[in-house]
PDB file of N, CA and C in Angstrom:
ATOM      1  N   UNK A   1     182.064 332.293 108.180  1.00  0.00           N
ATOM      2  CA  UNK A   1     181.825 331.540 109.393  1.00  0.00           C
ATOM      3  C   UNK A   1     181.451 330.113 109.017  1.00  0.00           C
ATOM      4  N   UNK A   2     182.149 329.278 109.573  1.00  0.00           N
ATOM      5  CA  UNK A   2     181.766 327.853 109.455  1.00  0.00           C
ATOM      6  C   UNK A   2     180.700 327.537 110.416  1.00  0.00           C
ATOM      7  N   UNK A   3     179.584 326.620 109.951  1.00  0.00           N
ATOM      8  CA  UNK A   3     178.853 326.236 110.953  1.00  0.00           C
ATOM      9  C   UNK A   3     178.932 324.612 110.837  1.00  0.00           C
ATOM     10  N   UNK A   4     178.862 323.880 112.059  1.00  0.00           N
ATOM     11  CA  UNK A   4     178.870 323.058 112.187  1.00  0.00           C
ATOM     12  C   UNK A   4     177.433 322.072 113.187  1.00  0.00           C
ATOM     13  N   UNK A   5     176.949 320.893 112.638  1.00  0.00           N
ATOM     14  CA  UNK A   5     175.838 320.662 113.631  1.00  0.00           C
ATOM     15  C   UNK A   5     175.904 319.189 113.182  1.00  0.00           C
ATOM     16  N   UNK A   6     175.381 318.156 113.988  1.00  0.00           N
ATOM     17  CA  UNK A   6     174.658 316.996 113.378  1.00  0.00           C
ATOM     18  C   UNK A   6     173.600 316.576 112.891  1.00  0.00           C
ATOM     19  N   UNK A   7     173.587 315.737 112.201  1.00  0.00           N
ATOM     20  CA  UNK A   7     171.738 315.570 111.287  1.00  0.00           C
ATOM     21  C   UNK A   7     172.310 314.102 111.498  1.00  0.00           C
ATOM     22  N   UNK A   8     171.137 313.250 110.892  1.00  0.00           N
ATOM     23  CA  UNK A   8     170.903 312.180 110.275  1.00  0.00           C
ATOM     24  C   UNK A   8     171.698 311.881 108.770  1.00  0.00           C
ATOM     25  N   UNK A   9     172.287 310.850 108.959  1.00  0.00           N
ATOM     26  CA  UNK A   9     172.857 310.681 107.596  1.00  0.00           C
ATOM     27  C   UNK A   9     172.297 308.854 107.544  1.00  0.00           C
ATOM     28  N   UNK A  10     172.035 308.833 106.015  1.00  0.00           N
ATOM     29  CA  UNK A  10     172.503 307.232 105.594  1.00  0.00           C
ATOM     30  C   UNK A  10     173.610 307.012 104.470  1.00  0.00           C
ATOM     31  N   UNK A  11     173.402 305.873 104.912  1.00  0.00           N
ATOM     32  CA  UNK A  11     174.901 305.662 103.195  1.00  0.00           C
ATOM     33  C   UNK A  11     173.470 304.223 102.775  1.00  0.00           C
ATOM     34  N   UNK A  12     173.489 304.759 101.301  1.00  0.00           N
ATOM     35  CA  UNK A  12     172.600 304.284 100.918  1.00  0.00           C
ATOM     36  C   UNK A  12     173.543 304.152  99.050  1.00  0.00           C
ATOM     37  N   UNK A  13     173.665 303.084  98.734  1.00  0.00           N
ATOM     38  CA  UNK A  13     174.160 302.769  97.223  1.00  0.00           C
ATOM     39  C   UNK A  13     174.909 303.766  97.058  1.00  0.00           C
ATOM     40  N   UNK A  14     176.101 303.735  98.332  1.00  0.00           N
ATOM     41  CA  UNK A  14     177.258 303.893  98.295  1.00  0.00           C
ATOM     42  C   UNK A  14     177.209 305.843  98.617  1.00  0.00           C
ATOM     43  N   UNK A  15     176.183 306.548  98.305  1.00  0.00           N
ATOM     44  CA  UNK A  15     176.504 307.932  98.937  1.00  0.00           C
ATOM     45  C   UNK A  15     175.566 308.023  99.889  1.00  0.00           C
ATOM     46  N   UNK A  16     176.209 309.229 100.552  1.00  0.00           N
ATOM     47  CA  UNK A  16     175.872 309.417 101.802  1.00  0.00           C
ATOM     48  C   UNK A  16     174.539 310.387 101.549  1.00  0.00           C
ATOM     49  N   UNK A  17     173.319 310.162 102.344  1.00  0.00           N
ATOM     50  CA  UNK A  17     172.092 311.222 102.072  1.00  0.00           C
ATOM     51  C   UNK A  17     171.927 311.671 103.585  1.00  0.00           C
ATOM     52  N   UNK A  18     171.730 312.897 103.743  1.00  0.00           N
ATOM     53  CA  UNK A  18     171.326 314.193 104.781  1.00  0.00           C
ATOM     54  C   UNK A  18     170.562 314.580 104.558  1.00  0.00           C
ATOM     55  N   UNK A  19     169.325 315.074 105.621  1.00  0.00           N
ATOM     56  CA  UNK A  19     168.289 315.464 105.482  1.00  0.00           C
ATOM     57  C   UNK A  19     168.335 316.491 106.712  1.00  0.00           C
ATOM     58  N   UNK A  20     167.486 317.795 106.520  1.00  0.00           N
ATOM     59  CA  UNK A  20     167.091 318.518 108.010  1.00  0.00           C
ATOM     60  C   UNK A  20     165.753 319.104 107.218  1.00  0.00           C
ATOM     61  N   UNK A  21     165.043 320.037 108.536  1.00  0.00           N
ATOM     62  CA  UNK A  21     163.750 321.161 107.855  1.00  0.00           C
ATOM     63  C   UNK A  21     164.110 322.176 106.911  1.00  0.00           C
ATOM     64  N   UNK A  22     163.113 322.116 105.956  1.00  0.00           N
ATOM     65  CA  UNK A  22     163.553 322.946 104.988  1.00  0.00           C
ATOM     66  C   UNK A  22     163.662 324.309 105.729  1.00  0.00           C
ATOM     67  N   UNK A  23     163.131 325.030 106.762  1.00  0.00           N
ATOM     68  CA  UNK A  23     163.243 326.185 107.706  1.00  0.00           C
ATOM     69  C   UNK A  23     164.718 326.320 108.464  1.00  0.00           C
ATOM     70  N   UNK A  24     165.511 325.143 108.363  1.00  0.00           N
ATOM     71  CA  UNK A  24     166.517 324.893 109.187  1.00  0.00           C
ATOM     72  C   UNK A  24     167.344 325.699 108.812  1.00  0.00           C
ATOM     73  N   UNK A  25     168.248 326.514 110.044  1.00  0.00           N
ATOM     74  CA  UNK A  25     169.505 326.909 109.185  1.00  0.00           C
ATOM     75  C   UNK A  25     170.985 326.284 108.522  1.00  0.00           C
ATOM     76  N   UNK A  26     170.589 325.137 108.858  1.00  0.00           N
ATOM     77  CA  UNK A  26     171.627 324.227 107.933  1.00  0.00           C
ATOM     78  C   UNK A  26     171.186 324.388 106.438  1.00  0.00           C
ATOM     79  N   UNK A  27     169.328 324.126 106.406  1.00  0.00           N
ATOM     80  CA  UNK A  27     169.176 324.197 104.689  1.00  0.00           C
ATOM     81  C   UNK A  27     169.497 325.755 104.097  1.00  0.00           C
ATOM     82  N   UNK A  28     169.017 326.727 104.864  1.00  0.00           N
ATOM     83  CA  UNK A  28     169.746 327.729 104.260  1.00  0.00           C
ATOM     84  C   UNK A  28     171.573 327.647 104.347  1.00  0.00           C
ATOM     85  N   UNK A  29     171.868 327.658 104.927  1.00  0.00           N
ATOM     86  CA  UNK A  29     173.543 327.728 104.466  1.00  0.00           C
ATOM     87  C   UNK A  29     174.077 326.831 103.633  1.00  0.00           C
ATOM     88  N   UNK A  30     173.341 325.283 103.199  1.00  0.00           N
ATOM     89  CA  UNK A  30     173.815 324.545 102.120  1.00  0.00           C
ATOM     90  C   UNK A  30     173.251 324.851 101.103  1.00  0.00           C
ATOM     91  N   UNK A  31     171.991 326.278 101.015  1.00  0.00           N
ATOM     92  CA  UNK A  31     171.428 326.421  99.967  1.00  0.00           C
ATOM     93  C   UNK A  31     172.410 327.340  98.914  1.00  0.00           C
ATOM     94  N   UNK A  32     173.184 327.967 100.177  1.00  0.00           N
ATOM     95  CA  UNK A  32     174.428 329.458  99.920  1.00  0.00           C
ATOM     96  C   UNK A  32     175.332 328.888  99.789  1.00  0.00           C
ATOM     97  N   UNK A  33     176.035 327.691 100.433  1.00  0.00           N
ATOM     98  CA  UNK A  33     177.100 327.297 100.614  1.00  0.00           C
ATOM     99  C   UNK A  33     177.167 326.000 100.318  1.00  0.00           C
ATOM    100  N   UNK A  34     177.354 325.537  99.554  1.00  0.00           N
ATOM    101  CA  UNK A  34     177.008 323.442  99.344  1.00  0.00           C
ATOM    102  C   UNK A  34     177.965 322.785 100.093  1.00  0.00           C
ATOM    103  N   UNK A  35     179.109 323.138 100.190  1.00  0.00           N
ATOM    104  CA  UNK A  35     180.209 322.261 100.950  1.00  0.00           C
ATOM    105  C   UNK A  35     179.972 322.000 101.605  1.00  0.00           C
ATOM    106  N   UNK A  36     180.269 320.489 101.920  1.00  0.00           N
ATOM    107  CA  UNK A  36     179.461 320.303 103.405  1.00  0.00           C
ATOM    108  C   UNK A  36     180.660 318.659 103.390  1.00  0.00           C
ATOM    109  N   UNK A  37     181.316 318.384 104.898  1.00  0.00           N
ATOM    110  CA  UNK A  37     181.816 317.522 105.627  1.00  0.00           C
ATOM    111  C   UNK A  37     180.946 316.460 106.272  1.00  0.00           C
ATOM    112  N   UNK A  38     181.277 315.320 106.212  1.00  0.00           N
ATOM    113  CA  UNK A  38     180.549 314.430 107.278  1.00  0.00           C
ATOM    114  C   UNK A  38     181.099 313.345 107.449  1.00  0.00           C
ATOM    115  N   UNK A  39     181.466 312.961 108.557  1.00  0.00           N
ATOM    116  CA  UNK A  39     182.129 312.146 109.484  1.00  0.00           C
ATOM    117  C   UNK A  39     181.168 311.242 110.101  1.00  0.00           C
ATOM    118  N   UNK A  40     181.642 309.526 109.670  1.00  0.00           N
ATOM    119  CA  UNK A  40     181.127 308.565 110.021  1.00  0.00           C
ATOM    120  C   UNK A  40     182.107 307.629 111.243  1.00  0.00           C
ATOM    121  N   UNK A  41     182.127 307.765 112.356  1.00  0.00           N
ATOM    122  CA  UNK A  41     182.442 307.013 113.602  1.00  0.00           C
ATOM    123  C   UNK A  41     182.439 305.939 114.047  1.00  0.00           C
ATOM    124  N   UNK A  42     182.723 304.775 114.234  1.00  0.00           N
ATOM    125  CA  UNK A  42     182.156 304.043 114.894  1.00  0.00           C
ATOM    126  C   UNK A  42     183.320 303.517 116.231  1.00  0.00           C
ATOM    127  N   UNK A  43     182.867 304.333 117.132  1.00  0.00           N
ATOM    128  CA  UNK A  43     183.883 304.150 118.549  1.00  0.00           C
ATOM    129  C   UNK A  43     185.128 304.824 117.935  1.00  0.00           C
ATOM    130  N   UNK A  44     186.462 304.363 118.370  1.00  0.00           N
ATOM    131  CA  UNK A  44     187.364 304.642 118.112  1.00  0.00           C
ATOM    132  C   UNK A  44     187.968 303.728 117.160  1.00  0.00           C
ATOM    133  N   UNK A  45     187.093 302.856 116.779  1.00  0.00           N
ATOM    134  CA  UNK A  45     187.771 301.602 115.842  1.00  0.00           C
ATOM    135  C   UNK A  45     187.628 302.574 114.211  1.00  0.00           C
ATOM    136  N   UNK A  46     186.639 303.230 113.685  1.00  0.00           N
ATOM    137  CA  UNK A  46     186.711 303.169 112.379  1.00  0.00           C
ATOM    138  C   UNK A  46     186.210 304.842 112.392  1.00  0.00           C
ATOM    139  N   UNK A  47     187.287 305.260 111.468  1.00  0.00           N
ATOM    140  CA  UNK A  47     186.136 306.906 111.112  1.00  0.00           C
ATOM    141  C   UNK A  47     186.620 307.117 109.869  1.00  0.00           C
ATOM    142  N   UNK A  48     185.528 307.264 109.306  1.00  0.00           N
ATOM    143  CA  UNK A  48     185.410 307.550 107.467  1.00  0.00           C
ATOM    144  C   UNK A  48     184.733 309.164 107.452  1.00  0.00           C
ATOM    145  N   UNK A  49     185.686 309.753 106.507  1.00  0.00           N
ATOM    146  CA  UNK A  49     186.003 311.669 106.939  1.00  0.00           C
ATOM    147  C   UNK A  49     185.361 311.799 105.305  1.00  0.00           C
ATOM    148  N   UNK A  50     184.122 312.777 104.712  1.00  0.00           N
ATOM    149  CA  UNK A  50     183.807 312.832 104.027  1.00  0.00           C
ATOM    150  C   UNK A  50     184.003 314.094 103.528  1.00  0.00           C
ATOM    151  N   UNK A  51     184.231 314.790 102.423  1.00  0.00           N
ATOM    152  CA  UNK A  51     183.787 316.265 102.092  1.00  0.00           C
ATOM    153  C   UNK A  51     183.569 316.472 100.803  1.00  0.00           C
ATOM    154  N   UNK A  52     182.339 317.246 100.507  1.00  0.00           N
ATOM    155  CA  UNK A  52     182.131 317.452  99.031  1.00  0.00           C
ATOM    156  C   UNK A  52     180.816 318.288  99.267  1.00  0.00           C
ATOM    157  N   UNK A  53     179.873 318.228  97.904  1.00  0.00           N
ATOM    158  CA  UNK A  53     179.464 319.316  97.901  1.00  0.00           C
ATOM    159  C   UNK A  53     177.561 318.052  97.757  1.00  0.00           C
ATOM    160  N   UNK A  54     176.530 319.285  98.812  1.00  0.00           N
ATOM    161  CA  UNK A  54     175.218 319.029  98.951  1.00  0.00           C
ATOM    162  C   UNK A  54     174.804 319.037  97.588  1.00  0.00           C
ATOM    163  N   UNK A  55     173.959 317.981  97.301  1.00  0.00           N
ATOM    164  CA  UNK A  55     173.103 318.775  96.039  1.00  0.00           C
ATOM    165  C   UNK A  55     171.659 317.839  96.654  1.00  0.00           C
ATOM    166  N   UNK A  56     170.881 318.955  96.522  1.00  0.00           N
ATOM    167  CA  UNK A  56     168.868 318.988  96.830  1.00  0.00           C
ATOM    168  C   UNK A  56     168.568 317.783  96.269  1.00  0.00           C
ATOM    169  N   UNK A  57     167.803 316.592  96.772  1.00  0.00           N
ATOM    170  CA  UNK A  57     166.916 315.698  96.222  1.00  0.00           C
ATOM    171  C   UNK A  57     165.678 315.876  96.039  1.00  0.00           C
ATOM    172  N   UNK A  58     165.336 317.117  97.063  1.00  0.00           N
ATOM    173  CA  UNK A  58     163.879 317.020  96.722  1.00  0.00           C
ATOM    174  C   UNK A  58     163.851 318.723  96.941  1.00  0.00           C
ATOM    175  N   UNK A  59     164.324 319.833  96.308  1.00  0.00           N
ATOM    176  CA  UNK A  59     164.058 320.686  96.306  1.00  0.00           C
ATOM    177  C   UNK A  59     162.884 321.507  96.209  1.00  0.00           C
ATOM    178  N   UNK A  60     162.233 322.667  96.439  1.00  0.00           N
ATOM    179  CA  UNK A  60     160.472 323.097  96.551  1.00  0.00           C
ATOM    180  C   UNK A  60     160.623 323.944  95.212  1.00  0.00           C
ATOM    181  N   UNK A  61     159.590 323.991  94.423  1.00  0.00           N
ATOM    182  CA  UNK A  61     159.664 324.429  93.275  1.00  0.00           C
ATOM    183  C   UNK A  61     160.708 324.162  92.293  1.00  0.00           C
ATOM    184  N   UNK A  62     161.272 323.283  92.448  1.00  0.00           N
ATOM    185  CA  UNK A  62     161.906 322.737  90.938  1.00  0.00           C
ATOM    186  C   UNK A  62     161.781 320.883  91.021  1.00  0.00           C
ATOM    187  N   UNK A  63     162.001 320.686  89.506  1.00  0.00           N
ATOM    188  CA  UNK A  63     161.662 319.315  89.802  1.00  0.00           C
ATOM    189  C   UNK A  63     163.204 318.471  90.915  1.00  0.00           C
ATOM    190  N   UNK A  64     162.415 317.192  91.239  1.00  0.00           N
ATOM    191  CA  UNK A  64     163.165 316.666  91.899  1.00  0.00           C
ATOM    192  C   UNK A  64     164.396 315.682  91.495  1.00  0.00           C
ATOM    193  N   UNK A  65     165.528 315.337  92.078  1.00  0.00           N
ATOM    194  CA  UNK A  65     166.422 314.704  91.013  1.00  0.00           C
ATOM    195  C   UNK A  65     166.153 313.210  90.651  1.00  0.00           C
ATOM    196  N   UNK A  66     166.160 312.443  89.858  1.00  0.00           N
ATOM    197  CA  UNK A  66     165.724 311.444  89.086  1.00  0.00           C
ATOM    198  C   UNK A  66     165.970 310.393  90.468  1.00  0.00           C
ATOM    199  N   UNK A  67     166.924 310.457  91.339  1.00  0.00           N
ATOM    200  CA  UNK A  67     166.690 308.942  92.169  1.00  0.00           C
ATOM    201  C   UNK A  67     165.906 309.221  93.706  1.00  0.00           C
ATOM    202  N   UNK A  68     165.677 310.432  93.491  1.00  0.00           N
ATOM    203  CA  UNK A  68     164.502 310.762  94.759  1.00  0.00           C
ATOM    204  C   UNK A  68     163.153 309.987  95.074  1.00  0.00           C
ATOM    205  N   UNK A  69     162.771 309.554  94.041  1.00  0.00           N
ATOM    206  CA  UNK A  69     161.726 308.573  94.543  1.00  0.00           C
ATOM    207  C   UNK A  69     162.193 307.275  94.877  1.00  0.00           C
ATOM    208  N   UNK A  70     163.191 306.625  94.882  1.00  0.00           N
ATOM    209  CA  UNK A  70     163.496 305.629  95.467  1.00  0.00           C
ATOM    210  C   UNK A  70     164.448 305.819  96.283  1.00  0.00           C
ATOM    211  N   UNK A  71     164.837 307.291  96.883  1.00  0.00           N
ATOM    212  CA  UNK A  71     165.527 307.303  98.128  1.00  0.00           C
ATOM    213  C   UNK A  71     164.511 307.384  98.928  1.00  0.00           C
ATOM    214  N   UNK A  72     163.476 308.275  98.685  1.00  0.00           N
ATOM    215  CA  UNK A  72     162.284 308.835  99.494  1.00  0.00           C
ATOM    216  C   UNK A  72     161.151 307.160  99.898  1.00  0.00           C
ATOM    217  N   UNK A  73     161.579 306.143  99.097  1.00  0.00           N
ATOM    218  CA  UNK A  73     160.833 305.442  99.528  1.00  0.00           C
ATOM    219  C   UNK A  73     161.645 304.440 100.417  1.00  0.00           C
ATOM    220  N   UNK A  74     162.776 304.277 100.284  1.00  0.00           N
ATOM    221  CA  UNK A  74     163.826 303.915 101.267  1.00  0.00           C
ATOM    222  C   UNK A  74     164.170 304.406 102.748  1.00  0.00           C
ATOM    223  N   UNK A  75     163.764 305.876 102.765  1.00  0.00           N
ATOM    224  CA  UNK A  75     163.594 306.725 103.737  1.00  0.00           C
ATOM    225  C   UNK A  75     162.481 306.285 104.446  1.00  0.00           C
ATOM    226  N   UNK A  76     161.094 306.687 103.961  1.00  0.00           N
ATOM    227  CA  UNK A  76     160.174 306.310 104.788  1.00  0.00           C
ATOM    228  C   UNK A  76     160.136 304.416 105.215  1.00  0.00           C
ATOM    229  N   UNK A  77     160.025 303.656 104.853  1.00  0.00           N
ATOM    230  CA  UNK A  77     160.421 302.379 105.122  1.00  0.00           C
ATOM    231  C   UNK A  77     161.209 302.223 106.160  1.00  0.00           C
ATOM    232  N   UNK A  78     162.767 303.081 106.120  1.00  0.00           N
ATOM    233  CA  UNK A  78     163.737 303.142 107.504  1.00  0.00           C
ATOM    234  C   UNK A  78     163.037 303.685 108.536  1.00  0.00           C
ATOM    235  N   UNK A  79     162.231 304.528 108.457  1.00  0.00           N
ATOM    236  CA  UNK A  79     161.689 305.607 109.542  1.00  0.00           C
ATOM    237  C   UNK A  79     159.898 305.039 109.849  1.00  0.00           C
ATOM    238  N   UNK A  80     159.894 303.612 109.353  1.00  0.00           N
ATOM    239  CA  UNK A  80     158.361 303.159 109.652  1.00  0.00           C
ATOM    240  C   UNK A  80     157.233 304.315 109.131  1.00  0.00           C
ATOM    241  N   UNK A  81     157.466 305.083 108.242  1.00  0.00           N
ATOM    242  CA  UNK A  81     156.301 306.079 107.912  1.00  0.00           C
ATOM    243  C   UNK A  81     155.568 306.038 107.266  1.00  0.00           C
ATOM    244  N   UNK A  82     154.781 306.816 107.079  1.00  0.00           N
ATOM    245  CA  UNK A  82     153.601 306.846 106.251  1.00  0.00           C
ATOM    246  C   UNK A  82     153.868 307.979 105.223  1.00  0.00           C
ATOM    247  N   UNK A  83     153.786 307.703 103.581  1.00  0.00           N
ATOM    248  CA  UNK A  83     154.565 307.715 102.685  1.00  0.00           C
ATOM    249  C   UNK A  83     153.428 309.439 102.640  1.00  0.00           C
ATOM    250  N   UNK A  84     151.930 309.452 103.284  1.00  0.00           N
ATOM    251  CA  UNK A  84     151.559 310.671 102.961  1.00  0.00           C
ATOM    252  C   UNK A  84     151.472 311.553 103.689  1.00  0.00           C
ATOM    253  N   UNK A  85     152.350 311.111 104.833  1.00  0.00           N
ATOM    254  CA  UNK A  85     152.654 312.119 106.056  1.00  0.00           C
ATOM    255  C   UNK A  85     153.529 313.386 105.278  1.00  0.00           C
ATOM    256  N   UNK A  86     153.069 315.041 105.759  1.00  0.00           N
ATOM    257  CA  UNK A  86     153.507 315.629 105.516  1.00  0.00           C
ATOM    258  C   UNK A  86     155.128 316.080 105.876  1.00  0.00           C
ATOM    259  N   UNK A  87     155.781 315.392 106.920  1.00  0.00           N
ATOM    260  CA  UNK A  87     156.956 315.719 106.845  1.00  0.00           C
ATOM    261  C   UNK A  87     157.727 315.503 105.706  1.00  0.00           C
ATOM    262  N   UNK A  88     157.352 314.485 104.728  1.00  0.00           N
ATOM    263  CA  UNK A  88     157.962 314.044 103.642  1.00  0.00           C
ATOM    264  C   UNK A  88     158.250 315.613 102.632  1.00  0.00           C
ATOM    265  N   UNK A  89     157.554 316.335 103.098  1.00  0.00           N
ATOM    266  CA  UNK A  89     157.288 317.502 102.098  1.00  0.00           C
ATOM    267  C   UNK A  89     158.019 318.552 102.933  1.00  0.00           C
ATOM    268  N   UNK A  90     158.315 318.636 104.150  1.00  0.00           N
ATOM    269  CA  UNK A  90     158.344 319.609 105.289  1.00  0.00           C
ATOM    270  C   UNK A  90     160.507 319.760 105.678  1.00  0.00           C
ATOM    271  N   UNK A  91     160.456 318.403 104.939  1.00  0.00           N
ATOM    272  CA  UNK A  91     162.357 318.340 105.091  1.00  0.00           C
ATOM    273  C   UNK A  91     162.775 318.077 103.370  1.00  0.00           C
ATOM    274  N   UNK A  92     164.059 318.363 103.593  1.00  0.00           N
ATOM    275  CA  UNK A  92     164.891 318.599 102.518  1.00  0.00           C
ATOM    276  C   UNK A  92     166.096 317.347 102.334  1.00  0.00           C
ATOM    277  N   UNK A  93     166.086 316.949 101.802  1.00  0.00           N
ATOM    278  CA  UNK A  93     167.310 315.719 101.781  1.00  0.00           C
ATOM    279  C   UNK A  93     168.538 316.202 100.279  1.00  0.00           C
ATOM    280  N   UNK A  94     169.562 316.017 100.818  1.00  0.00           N
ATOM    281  CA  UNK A  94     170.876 315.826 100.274  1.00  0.00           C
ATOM    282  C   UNK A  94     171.783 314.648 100.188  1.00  0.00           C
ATOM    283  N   UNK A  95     172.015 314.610  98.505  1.00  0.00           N
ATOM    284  CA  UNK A  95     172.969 313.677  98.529  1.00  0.00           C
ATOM    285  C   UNK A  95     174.054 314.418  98.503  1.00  0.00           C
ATOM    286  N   UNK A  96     175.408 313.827  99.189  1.00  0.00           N
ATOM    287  CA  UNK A  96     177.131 314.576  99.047  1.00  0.00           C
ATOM    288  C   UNK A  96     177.671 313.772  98.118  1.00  0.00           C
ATOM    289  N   UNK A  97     178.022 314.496  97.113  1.00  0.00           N
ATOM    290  CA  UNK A  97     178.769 314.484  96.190  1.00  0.00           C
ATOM    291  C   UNK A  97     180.422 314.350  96.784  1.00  0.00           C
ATOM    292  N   UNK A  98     181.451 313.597  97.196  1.00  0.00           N
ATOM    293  CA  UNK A  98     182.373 313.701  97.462  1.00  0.00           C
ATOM    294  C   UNK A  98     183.433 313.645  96.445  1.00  0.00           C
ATOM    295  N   UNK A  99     184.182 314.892  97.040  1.00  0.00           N
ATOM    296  CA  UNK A  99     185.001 315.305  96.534  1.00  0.00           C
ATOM    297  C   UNK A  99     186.402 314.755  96.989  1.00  0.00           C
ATOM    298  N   UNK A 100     186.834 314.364  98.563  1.00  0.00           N
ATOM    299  CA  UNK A 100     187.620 313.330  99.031  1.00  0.00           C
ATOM    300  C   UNK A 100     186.702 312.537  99.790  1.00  0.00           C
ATOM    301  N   UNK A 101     187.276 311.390 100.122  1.00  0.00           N
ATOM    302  CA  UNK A 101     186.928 310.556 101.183  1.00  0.00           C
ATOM    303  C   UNK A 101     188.065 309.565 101.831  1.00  0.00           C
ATOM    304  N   UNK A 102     188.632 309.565 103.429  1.00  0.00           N
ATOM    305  CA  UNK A 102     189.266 309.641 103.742  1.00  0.00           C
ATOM    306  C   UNK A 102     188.829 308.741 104.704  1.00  0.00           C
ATOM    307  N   UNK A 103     189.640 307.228 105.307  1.00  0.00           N
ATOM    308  CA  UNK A 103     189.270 306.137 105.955  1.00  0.00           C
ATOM    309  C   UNK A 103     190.190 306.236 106.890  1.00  0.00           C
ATOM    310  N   UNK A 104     190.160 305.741 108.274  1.00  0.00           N
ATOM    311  CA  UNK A 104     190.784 305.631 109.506  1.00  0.00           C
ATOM    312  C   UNK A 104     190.167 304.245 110.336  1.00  0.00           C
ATOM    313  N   UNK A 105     191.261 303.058 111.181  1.00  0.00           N
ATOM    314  CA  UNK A 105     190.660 302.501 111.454  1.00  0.00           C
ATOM    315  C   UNK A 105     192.378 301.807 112.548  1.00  0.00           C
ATOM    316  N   UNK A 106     191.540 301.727 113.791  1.00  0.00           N
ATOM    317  CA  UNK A 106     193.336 301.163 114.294  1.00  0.00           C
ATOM    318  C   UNK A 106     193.304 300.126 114.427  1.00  0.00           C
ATOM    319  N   UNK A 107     192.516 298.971 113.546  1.00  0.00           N
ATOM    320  CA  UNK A 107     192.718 297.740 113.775  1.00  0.00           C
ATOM    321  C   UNK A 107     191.778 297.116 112.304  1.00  0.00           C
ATOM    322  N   UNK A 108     192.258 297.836 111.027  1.00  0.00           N
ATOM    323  CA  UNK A 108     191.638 296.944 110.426  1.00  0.00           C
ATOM    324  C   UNK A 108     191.732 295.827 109.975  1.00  0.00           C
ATOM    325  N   UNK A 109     192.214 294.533 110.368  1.00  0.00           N
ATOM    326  CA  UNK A 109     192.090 293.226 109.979  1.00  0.00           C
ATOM    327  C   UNK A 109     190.978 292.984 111.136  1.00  0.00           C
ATOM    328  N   UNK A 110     190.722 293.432 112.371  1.00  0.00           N
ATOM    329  CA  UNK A 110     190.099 292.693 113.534  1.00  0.00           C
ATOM    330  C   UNK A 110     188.528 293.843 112.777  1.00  0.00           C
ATOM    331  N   UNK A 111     188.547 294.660 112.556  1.00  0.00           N
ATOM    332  CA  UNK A 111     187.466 295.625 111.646  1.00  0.00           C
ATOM    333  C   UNK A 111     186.679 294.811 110.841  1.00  0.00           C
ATOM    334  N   UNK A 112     187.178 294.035 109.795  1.00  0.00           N
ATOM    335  CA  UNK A 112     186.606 293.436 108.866  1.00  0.00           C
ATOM    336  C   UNK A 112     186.437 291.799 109.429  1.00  0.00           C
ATOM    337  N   UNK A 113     187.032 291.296 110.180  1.00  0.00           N
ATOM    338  CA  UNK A 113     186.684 290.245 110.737  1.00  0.00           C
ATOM    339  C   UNK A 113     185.142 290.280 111.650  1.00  0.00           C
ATOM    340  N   UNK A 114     184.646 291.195 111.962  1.00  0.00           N
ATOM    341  CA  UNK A 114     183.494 291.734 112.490  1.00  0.00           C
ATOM    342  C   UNK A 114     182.357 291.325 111.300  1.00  0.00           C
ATOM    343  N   UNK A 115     181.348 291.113 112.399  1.00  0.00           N
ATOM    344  CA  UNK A 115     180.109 290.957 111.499  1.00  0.00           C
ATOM    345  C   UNK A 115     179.295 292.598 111.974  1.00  0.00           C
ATOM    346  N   UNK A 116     178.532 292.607 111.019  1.00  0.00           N
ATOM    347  CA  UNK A 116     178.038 294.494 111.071  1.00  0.00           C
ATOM    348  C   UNK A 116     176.940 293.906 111.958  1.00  0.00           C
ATOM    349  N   UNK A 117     176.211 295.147 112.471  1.00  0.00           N
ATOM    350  CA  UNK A 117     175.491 295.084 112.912  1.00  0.00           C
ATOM    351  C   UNK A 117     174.107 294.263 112.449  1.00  0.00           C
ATOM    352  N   UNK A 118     172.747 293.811 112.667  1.00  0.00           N
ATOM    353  CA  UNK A 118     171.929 293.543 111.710  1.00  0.00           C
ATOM    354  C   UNK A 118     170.765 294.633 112.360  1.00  0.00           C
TER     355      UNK A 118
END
């Protein structure tokens, strides 16, 4: 069975990081299942199609992977938090490893002529 849901994603030095509750049943099925898709939108002008495989940044009982403390401090900073608030401990974050990545856009010269958001 495929499950499908939305979370929070960033693209942060170029991969994409996901986070939900470690109780969530998304973290159990990427704990069983790593593959995981994610699709970045913006209107109908641009969609960037991702798929590859979860791997734990901050997993519970094993150590954490070497760039977790400077995603985790990038995280809280985006989210105005307080670095000793327990949710930091209470969710699970993933970086995707992609395996393809796949761009769509029906107007990219007028796409890149755009200034991004600030």
């Amino acid at each position: 069975m495929n499950h499908t849901s939305a979370a929070p994603t960033h693209l942060l030095h170029g991969r994409r990081i996901v986070g939900t509750r470690r109780q969530a049943a998304k973290a159990r099925h990427l704990a069983a299942r790593p593959g995981i898709s994610a699709p970045f939108l913006r209107g109908e002008q641009l969609g960037i199609f991702k798929h590859g495989h979860a791997v734990a940044l901050n997993p519970e009982e094993t150590s954490s992977d070497p760039t977790w403390p400077a995603i985790r401090d990038y995280l809280v900073n985006h989210y105005d938090g307080d670095s000793e608030d327990p949710f930091w401990d209470e969710n699970i974050w993933y970086r995707i490893n992609p395996s393809w990545i796949v761009a769509y856009s029906t107007d990219s010269v007028g796409l890149l002529d755009q200034q991004p958001p600030v």
